[in-house]
Protein backbone atom coordinates (compact mmCIF):
# COMPACT_ATOMS: atom_id res chain seq x y z
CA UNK A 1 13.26 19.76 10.87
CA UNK A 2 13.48 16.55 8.78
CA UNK A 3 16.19 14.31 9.77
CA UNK A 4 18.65 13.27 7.11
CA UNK A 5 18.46 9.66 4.99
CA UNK A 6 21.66 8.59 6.71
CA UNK A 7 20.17 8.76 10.25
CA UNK A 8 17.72 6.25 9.28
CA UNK A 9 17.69 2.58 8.51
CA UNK A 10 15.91 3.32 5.33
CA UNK A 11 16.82 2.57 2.23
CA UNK A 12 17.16 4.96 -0.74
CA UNK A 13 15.14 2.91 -2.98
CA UNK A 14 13.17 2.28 -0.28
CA UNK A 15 12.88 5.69 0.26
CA UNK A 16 11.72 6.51 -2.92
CA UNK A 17 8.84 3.77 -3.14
CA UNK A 18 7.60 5.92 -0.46
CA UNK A 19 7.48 9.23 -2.12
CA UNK A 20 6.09 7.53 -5.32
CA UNK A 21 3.44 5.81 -3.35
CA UNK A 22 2.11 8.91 -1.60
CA UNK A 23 1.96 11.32 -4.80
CA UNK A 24 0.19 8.76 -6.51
CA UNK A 25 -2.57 7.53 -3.65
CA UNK A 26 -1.71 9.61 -0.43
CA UNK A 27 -1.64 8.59 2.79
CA UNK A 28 -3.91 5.33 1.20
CA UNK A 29 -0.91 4.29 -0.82
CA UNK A 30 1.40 3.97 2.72
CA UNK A 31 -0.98 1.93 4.50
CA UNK A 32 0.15 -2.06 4.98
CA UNK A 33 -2.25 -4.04 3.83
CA UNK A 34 -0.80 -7.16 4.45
CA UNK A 35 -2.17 -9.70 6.47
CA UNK A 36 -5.79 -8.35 5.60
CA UNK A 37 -8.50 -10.30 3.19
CA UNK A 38 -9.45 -8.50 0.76
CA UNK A 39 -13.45 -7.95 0.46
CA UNK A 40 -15.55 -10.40 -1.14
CA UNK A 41 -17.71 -8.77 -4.34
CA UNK A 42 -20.61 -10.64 -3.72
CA UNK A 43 -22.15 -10.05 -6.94
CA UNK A 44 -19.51 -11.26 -9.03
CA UNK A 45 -18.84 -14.45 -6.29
CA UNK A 46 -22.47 -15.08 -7.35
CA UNK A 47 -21.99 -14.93 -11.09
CA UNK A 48 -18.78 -16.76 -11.18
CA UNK A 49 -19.88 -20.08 -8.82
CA UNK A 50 -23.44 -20.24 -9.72
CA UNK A 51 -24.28 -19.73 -6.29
């Protein structure tokens, strides 16, 4: 049984940004991605320095 808003320390807005996030990407769109680099495109690395 789901537990009610009120019993957690969560936001309704907060809340919502959930729901939105997983209908529009899943369980992709609730990951954190903070803290993590973000891969390098090498190709366009290349064409952008010159390198």
């Amino acid at each position: 049984m789901h537990k009610p808003l009120k019993s957690t320390k969560l936001s309704y807005q907060q809340a919502h940004s959930y729901i939105i996030k997983y209908e529009e990407h899943r369980i992709e769109g609730l990951r954190d991605g903070r803290g993590r680099r973000k891969s390098v495109n090498w190709r366009s690395y290349v064409q952008k320095t010159g390198f």
